[in-house]
Protein backbone atom coordinates (compact mmCIF):
# COMPACT_ATOMS: atom_id res chain seq x y z
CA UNK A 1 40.91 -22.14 3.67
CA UNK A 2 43.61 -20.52 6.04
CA UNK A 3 42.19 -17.56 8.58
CA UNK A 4 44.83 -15.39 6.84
CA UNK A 5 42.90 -13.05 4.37
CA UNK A 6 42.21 -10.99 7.58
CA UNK A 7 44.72 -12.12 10.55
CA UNK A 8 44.36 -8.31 12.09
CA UNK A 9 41.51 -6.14 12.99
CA UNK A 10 41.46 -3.84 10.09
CA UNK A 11 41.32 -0.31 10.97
CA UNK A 12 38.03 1.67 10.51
CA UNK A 13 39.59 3.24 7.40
CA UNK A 14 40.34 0.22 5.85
CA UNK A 15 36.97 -1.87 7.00
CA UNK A 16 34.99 0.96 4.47
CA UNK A 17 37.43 0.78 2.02
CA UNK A 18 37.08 -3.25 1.78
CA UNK A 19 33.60 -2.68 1.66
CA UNK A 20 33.68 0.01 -1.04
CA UNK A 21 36.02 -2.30 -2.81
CA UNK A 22 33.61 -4.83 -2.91
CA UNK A 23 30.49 -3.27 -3.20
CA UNK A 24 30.85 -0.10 -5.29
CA UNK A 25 31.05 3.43 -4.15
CA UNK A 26 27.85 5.25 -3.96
CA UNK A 27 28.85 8.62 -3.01
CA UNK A 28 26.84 10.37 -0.16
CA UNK A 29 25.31 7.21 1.28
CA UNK A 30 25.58 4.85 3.94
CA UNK A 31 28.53 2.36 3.73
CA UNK A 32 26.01 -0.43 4.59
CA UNK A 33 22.38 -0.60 4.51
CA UNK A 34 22.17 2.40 2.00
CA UNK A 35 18.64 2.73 1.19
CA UNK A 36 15.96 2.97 4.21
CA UNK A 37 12.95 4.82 5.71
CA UNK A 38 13.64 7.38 8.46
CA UNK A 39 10.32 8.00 10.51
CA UNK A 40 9.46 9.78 13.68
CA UNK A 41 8.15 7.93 16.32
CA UNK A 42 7.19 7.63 20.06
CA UNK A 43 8.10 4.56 22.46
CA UNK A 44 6.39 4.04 25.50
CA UNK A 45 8.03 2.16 28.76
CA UNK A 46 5.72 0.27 30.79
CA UNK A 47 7.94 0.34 34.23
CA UNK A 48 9.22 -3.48 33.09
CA UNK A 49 12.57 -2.51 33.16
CA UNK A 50 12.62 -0.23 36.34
CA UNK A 51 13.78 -2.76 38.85
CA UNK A 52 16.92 -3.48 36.45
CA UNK A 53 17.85 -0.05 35.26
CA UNK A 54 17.96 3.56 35.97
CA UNK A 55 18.41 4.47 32.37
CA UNK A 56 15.77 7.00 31.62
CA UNK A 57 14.35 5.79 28.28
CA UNK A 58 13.28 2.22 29.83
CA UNK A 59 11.87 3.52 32.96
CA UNK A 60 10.52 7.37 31.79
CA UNK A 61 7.46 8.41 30.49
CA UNK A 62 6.75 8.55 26.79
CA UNK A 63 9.58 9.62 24.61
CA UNK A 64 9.87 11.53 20.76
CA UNK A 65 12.30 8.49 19.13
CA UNK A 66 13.81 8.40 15.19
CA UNK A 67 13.38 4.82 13.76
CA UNK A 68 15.06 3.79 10.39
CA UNK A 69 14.15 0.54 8.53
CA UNK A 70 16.29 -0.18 6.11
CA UNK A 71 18.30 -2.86 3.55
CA UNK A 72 21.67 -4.36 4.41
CA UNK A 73 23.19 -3.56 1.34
CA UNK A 74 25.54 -1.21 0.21
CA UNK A 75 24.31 -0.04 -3.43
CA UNK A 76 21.08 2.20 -2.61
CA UNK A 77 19.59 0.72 -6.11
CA UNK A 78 20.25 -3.19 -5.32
CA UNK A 79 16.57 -5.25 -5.57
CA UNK A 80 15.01 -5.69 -2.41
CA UNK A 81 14.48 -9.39 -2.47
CA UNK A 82 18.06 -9.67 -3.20
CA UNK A 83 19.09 -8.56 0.50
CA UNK A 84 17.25 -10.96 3.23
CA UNK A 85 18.95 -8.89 5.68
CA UNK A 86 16.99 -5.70 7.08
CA UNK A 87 17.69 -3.58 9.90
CA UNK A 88 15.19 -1.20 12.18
CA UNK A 89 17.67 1.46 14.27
CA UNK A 90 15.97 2.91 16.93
CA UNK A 91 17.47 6.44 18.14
CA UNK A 92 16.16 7.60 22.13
CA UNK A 93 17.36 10.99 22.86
CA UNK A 94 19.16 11.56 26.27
CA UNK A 95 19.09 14.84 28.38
CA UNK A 96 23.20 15.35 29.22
CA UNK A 97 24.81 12.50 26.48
CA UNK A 98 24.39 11.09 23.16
CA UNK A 99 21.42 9.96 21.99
CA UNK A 100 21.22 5.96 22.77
CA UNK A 101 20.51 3.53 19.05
CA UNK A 102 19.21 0.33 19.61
CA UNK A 103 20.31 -1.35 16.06
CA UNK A 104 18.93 -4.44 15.18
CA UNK A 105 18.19 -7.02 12.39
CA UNK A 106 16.05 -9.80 11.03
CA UNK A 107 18.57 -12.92 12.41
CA UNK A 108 19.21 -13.99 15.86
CA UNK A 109 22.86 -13.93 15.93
CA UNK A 110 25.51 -12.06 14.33
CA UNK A 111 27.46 -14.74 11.43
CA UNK A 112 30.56 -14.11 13.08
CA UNK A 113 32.58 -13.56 16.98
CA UNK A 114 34.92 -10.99 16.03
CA UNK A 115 35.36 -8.19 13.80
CA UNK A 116 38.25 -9.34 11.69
CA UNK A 117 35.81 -12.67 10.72
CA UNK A 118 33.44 -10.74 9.66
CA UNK A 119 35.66 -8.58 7.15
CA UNK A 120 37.22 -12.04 6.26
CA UNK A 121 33.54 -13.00 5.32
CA UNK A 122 32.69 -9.96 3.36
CA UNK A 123 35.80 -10.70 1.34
CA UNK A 124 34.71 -14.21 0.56
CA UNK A 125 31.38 -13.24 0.10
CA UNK A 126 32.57 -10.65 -2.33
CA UNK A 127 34.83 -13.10 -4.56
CA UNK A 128 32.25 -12.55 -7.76
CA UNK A 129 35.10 -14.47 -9.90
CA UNK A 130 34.28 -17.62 -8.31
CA UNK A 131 30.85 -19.15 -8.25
CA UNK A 132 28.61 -18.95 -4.69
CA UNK A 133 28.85 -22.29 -4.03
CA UNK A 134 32.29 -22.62 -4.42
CA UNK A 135 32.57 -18.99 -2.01
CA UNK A 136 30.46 -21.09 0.58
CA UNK A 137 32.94 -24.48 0.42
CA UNK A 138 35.35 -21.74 1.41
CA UNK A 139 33.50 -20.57 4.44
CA UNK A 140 32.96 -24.39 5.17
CA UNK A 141 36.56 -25.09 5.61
CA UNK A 142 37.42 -21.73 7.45
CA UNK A 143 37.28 -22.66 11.29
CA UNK A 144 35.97 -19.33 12.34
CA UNK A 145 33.36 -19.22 9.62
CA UNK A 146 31.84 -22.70 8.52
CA UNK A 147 28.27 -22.10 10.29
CA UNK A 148 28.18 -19.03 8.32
CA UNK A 149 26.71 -21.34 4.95
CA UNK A 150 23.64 -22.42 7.16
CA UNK A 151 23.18 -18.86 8.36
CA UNK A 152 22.63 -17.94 4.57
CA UNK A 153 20.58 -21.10 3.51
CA UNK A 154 18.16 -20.24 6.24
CA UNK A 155 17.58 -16.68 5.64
CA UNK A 156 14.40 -15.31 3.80
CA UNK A 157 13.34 -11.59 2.67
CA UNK A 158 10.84 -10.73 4.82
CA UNK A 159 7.72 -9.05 3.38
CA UNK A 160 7.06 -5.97 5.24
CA UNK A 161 8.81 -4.48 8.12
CA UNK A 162 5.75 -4.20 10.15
CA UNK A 163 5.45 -7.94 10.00
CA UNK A 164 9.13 -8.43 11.15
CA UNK A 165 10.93 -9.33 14.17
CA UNK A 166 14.43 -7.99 14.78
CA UNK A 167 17.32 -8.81 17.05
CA UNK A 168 20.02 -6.39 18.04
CA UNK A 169 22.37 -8.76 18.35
CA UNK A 170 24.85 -7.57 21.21
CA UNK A 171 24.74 -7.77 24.78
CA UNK A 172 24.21 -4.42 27.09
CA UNK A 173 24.96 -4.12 30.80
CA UNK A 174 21.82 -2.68 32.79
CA UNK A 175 22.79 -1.57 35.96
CA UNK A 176 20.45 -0.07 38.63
CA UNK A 177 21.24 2.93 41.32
CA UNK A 178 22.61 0.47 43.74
CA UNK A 179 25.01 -0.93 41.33
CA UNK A 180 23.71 -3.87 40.23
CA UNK A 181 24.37 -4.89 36.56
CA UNK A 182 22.39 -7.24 34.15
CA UNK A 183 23.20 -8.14 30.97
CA UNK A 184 20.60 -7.87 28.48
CA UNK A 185 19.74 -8.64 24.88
CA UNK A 186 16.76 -6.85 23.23
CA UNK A 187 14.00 -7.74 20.56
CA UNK A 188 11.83 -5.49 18.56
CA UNK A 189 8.53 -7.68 17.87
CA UNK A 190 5.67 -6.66 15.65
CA UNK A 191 2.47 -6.18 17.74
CA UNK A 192 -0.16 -6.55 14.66
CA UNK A 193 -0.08 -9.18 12.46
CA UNK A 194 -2.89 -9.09 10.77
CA UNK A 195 -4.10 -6.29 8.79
CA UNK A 196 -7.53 -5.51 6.74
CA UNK A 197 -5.97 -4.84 3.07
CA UNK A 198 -3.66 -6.45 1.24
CA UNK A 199 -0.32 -5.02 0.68
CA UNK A 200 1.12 -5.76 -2.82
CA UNK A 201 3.62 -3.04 -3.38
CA UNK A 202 6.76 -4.50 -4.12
CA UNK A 203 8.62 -1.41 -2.21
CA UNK A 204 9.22 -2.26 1.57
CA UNK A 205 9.39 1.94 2.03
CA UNK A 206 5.97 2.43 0.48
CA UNK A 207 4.08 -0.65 1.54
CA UNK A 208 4.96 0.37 5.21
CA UNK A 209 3.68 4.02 4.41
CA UNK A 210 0.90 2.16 3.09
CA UNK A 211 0.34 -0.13 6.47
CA UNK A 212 0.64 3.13 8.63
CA UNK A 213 -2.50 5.20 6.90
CA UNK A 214 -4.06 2.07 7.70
CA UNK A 215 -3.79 1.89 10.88
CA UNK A 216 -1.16 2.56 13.76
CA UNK A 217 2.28 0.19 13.46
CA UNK A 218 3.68 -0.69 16.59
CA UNK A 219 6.68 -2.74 17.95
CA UNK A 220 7.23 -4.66 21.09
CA UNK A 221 10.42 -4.23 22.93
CA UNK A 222 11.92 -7.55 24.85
CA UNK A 223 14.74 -7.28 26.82
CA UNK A 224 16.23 -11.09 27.59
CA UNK A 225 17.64 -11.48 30.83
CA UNK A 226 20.92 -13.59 31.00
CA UNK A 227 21.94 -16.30 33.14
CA UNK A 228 25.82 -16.27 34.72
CA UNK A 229 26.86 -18.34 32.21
CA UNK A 230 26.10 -16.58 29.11
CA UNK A 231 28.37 -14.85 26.96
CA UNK A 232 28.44 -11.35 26.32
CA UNK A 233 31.67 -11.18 24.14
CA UNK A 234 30.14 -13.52 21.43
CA UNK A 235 27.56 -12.27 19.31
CA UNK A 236 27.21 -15.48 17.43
CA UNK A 237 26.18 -17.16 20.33
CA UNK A 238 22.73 -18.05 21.14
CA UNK A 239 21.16 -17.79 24.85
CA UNK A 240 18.94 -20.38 25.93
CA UNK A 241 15.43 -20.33 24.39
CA UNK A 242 14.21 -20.88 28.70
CA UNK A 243 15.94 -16.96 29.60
CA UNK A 244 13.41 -14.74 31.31
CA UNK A 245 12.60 -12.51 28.55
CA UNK A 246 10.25 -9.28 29.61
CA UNK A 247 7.94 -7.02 27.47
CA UNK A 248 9.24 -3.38 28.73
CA UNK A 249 7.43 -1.08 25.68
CA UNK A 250 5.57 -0.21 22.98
CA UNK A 251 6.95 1.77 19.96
CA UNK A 252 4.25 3.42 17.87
CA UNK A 253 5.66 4.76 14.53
CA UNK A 254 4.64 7.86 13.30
CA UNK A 255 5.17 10.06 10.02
CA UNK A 256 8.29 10.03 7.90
CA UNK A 257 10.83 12.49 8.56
CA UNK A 258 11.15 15.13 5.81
CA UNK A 259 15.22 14.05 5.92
CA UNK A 260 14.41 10.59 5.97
CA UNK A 261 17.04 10.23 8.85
CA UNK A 262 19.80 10.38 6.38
CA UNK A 263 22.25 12.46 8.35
CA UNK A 264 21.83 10.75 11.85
CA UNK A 265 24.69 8.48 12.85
CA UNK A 266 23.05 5.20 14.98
CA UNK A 267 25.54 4.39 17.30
CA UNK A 268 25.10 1.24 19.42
CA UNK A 269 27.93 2.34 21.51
CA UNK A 270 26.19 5.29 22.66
CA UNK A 271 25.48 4.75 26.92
CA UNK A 272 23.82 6.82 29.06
CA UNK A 273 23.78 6.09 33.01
CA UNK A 274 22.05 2.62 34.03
CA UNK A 275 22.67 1.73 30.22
CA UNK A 276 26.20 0.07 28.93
CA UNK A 277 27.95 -1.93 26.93
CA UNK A 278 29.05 -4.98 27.22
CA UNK A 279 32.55 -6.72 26.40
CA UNK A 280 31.43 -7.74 22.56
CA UNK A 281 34.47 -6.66 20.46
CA UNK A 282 32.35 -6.40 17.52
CA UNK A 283 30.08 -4.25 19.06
CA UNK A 284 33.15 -1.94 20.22
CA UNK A 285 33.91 -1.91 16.24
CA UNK A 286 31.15 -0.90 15.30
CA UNK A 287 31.21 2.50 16.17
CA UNK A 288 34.37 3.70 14.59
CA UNK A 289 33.56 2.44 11.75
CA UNK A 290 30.34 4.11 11.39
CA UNK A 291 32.27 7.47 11.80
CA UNK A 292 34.07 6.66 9.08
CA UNK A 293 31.47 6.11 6.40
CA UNK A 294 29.92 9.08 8.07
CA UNK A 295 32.77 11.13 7.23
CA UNK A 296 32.90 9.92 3.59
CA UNK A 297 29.60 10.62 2.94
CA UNK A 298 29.49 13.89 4.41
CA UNK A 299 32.31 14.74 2.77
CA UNK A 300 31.18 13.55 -0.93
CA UNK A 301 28.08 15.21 0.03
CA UNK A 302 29.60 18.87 1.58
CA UNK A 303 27.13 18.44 4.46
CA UNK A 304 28.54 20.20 7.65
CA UNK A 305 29.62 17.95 10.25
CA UNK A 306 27.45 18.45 13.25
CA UNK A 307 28.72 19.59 16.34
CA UNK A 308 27.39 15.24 17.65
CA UNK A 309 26.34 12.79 15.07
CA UNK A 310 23.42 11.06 15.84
């Protein structure tokens, strides 16, 4: 297969419209992972982070935070076991500038280094005339996407969110008072694993709800700590396993938001001082593109822009 489906970095416009080409349109919802939870929540630093940021939600005291779990998937009514992929966004409110989103998933590494790849893949991936394993023979033989088959193979739907780790994928830049910058990649890790009843629901949404009367659901944040020689630009690359990695915070969840988070925009490009991004063109996309489908939905919805979406 020739890298020519995609040759140029589609514009935000036309990266939804491939998608909604593909996928359906759903009016009023999210271009990509459609149907979630939105929940209030409250993350905790432990001073970690302090000696390799100023940014106030690492080094602060305990902050209010919005947390959406949701589904990769476009169509709001697609079967959960059907999409392995799950995401957790994390919004942390900032004083003078947009709210900061880490947004993260269930894999390690994004399938792909640059934006147009991954539209290419959604288009293959979206070839329903042809049958899957023929779709993945074409990823095979595409030179920017052939590990893209054993990405798939090894993914599983998780059971629960509580019970799942996520990655957010991109690189940030921490950078301290004096100047001093550190890239960073961060980790949301369940701190409970084992629980008193069993949880049979087969809705992730509920059987989280379920989890949290319980007792209290918390998360782990990691931040790993790279070495010279580690890329930034690439998130399909994988750091070292031996990287310093350092606990930095606890996020407690707390009750679902009467909105369900459905109007909030999680930007990953969002920075705030001591807090940036780093060179990852994919993470540069993202953002545009996420104003886009915002736009869409607001405007199949009549929902009044606000003055900043977050």
């Amino acid at each position: 297969m020739q890298s020519n489906r995609v040759s140029n970095t589609p514009s935000p416009q036309e990266a939804v419209t491939i998608i909604e080409n593909i996928a359906g349109r759903f009016p009023g919802f999210r271009r990509a992972h459609a149907k979630g939870i939105g929940l209030r929540a409250q993350f905790t630093p432990n001073g970690n982070a302090e000696p390799f940021t100023q940014a106030d939600f690492l080094s602060g005291g305990t902050v209010d935070v919005t947390v959406r779990f949701s589904h990769s998937a476009p169509m709001p009514d697609q079967k959960e076991r059907f999409v392995p992929i799950k995401g957790m966004s994390v919004q942390f409110p900032q004083p003078s500038a947009r709210p900061v989103s880490l947004v993260m998933v269930n894999a390690p590494v994004f399938p792909t280094k640059t934006p147009e790849a991954f539209m290419r893949l959604i288009q293959v991936l979206g070839m329903k005339e042809i049958p899957f394993r023929e779709r993945l023979e074409l990823l095979r033989e595409d030179t920017e996407l052939h590990t893209v088959p054993a990405l798939l193979k090894k993914l599983k739907t998780p059971s629960s969110f509580a019970l799942t780790q996520f990655w957010a994928l991109h690189a940030y830049i921490l950078s301290t008072a004096g100047g001093t910058g550190q890239p960073v990649r961060f980790t949301w890790v369940p701190a409970r694993t084992e629980w008193s009843l069993p949880f049979s629901t087969g809705d992730m949404e509920l059987e989280l709800l379920e989890r949290m009367a319980d007792g209290p659901v918390r998360f782990r944040l990691l931040m790993t700590l790279a070495s010279p020689e580690d890329p930034t630009d690439d998130p399909s690359a994988v750091w070292p396993d031996e990287r310093p990695v350092i606990d930095v915070g606890v996020l407690t969840l707390g009750e679902k938001r009467q909105d369900n988070a459905e109007d909030l925009v999680f930007d990953p490009t969002a920075e705030a001082p001591g807090f940036g991004c780093s060179d990852d063109p994919v993470l540069k996309y993202r953002s545009p593109v996420y104003q886009e489908s915002l736009r869409r939905r607001q405007s199949e919805r009549n929902i009044r822009k606000p003055e900043q979406p977050f």
